[in-house]
Protein backbone atom coordinates (compact mmCIF):
# COMPACT_ATOMS: atom_id res chain seq x y z
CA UNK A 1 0.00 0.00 0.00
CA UNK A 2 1.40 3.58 -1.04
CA UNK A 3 0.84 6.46 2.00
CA UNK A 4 -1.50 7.69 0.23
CA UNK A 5 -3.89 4.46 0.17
CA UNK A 6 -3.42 4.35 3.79
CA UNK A 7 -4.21 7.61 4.52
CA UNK A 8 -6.90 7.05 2.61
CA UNK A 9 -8.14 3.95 4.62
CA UNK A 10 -7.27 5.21 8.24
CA UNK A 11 -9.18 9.10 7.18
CA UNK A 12 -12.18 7.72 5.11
CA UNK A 13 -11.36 9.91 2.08
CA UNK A 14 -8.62 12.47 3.42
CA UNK A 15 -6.18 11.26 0.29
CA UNK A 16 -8.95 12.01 -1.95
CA UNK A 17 -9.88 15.27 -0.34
CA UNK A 18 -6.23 16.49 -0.11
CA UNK A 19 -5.96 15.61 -3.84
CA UNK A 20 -8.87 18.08 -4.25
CA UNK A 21 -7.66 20.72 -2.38
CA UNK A 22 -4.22 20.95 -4.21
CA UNK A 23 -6.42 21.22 -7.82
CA UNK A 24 -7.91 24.01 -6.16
CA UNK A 25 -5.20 25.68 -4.95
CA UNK A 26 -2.90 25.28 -7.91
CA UNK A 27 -5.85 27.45 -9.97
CA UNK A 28 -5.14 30.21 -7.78
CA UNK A 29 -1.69 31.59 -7.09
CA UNK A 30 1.27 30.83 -4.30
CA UNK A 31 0.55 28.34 -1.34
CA UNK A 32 2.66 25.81 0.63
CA UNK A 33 2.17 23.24 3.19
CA UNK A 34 3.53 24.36 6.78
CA UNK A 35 2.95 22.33 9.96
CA UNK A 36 3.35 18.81 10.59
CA UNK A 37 2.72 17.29 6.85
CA UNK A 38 5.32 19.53 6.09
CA UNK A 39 7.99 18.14 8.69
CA UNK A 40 7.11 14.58 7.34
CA UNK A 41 8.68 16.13 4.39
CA UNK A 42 12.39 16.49 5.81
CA UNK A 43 12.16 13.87 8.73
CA UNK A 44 10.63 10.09 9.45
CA UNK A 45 7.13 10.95 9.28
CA UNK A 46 4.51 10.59 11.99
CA UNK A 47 1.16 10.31 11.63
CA UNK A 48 -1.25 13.55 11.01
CA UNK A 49 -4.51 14.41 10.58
CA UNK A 50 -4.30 18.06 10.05
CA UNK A 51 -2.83 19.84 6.63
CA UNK A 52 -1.81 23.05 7.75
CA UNK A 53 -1.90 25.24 4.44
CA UNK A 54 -0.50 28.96 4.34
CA UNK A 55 -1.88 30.69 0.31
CA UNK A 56 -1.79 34.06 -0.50
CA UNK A 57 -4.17 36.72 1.88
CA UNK A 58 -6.16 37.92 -1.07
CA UNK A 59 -6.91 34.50 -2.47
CA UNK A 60 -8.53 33.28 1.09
CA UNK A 61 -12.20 34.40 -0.02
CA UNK A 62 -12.32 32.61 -3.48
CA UNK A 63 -10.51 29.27 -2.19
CA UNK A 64 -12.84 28.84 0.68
CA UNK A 65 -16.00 29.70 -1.39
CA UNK A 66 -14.09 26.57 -4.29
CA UNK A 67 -13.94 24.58 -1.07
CA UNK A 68 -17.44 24.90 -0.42
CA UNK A 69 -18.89 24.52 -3.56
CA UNK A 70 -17.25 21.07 -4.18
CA UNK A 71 -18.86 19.54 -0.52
CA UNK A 72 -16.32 20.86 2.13
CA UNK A 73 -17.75 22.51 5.49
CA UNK A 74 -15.42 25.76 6.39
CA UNK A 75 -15.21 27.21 9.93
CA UNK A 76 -13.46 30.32 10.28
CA UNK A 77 -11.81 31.10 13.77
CA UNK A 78 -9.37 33.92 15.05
CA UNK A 79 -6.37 32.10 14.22
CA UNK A 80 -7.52 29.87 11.06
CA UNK A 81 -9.84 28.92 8.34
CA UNK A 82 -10.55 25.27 9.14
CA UNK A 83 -12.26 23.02 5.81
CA UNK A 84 -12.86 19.48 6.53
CA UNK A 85 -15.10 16.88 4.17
CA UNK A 86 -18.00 15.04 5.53
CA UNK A 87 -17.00 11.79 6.36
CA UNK A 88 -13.23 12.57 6.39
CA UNK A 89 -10.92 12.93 9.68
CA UNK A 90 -8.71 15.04 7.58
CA UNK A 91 -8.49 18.66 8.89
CA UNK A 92 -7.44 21.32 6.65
CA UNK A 93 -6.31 24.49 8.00
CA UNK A 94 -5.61 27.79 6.50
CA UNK A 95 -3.30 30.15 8.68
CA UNK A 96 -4.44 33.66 8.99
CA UNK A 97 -1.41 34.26 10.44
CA UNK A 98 0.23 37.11 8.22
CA UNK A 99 3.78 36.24 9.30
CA UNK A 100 3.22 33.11 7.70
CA UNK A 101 2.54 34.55 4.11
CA UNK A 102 6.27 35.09 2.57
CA UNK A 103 6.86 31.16 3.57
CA UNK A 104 5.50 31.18 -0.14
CA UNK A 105 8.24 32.52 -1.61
CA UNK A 106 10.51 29.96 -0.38
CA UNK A 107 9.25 26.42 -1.17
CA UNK A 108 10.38 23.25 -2.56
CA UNK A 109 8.30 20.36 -4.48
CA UNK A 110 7.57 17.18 -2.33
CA UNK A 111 5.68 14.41 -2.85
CA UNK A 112 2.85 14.45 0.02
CA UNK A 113 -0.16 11.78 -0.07
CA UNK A 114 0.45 10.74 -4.06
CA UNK A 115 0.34 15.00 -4.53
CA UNK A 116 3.23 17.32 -5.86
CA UNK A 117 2.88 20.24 -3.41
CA UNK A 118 4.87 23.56 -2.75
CA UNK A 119 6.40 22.82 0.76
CA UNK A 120 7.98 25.82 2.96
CA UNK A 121 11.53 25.33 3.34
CA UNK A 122 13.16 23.62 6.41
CA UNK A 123 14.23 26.92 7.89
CA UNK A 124 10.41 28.58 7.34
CA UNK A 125 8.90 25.31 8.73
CA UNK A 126 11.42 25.51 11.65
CA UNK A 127 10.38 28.85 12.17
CA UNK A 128 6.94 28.47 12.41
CA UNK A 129 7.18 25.53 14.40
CA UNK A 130 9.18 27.69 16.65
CA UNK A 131 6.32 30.68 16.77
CA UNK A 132 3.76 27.69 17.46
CA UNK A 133 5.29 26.09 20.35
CA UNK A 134 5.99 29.78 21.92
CA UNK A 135 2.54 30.64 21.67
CA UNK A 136 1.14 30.33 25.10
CA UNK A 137 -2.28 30.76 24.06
CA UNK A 138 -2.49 27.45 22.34
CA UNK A 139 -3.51 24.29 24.46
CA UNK A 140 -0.29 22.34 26.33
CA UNK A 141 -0.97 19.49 23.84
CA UNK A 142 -0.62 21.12 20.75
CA UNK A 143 2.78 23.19 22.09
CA UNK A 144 3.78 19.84 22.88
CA UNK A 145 3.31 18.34 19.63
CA UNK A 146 5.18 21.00 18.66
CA UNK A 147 7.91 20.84 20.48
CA UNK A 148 8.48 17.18 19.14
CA UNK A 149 8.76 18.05 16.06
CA UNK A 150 11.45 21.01 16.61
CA UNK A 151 13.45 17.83 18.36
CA UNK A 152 12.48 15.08 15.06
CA UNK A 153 14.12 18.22 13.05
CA UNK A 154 17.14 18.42 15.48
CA UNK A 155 17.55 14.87 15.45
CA UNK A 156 18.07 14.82 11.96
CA UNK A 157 19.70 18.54 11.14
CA UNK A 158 21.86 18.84 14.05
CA UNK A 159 23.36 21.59 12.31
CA UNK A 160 20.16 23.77 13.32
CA UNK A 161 20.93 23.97 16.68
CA UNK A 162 22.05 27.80 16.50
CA UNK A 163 18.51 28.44 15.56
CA UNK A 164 16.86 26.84 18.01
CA UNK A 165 15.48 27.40 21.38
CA UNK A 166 17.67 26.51 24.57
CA UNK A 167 15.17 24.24 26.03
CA UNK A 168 14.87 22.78 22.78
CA UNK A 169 18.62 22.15 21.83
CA UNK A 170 19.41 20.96 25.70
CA UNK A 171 16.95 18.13 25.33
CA UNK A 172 19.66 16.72 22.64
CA UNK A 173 22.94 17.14 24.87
């Protein structure tokens, strides 16, 4: 079985609805995959259910009214625009966060679930991982998961340590 197929199993269509969201967003300008899917790109994945997504500001209105008219239910919340299919435990999420938005300018092409997709660079993706686990408004858990993936990066880029937190880098010494 390819990722992909067992995505598909373990999500109930999230392949299939990822696959649809990349045709929509390759219709409409500069986007990349941030978060977690995007770690699995430069270490040994884990398992996700969210695709953390970062387009371009202006686009936002016309991609979530696409997303909409081909079945997906959108939420919109302080932080995010959150899609997700009926049926489907994948959770797409749209950062509003405008610090995020020139990660698009500095991507690379990996293969993700079957898909060719615009991925932010190591550094952006350790950056934003960084800005997610400081962010003491978000639940323990998610900081947490956060933090592990700053280490899974560490682990594998030891050369990043200069760019990473203290309490981050000590847990490697």
């Amino acid at each position: 079985m390819t990722a992909a197929e067992v995505f598909e199993s373990i999500t109930g269509s999230g392949s299939s609805d990822f696959a649809t969201l990349v045709s929509i967003l390759s219709r409409r300008g500069a986007w990349c995959l941030i978060g977690g899917l995007a770690v699995n790109c430069y270490v040994e994945p884990v398992y996700t259910l969210d695709a953390d997504v970062v387009v371009i500001a202006p686009e936002l209105p016309v991609i979530k009214d696409e997303l909409i008219k081909v079945g997906f239910s959108v939420e919109e919340f302080p932080h995010s625009l959150n899609a997700r299919m009926a049926k489907s435990d994948l959770r797409i999420q749209f950062s509003l966060d405008l610090r995020y938005q020139d990660f698009v300018n500095d991507t690379t092409i990996r293969e993700v679930l079957g898909q060719h997709v615009p991925v932010a660079s190591l550094a952006n993706v350790v950056r934003g991982k960084i800005w997610a686990w400081s962010d003491e408004r978000r639940r323990v858990s998610k900081r947490k998961k956060d933090e592990l993936d700053l280490v899974r990066i560490l682990e594998t880029y030891p050369e990043l340590s200069d760019f990473m937190p203290d309490e981050i880098s000590r847990q490697l010494e």
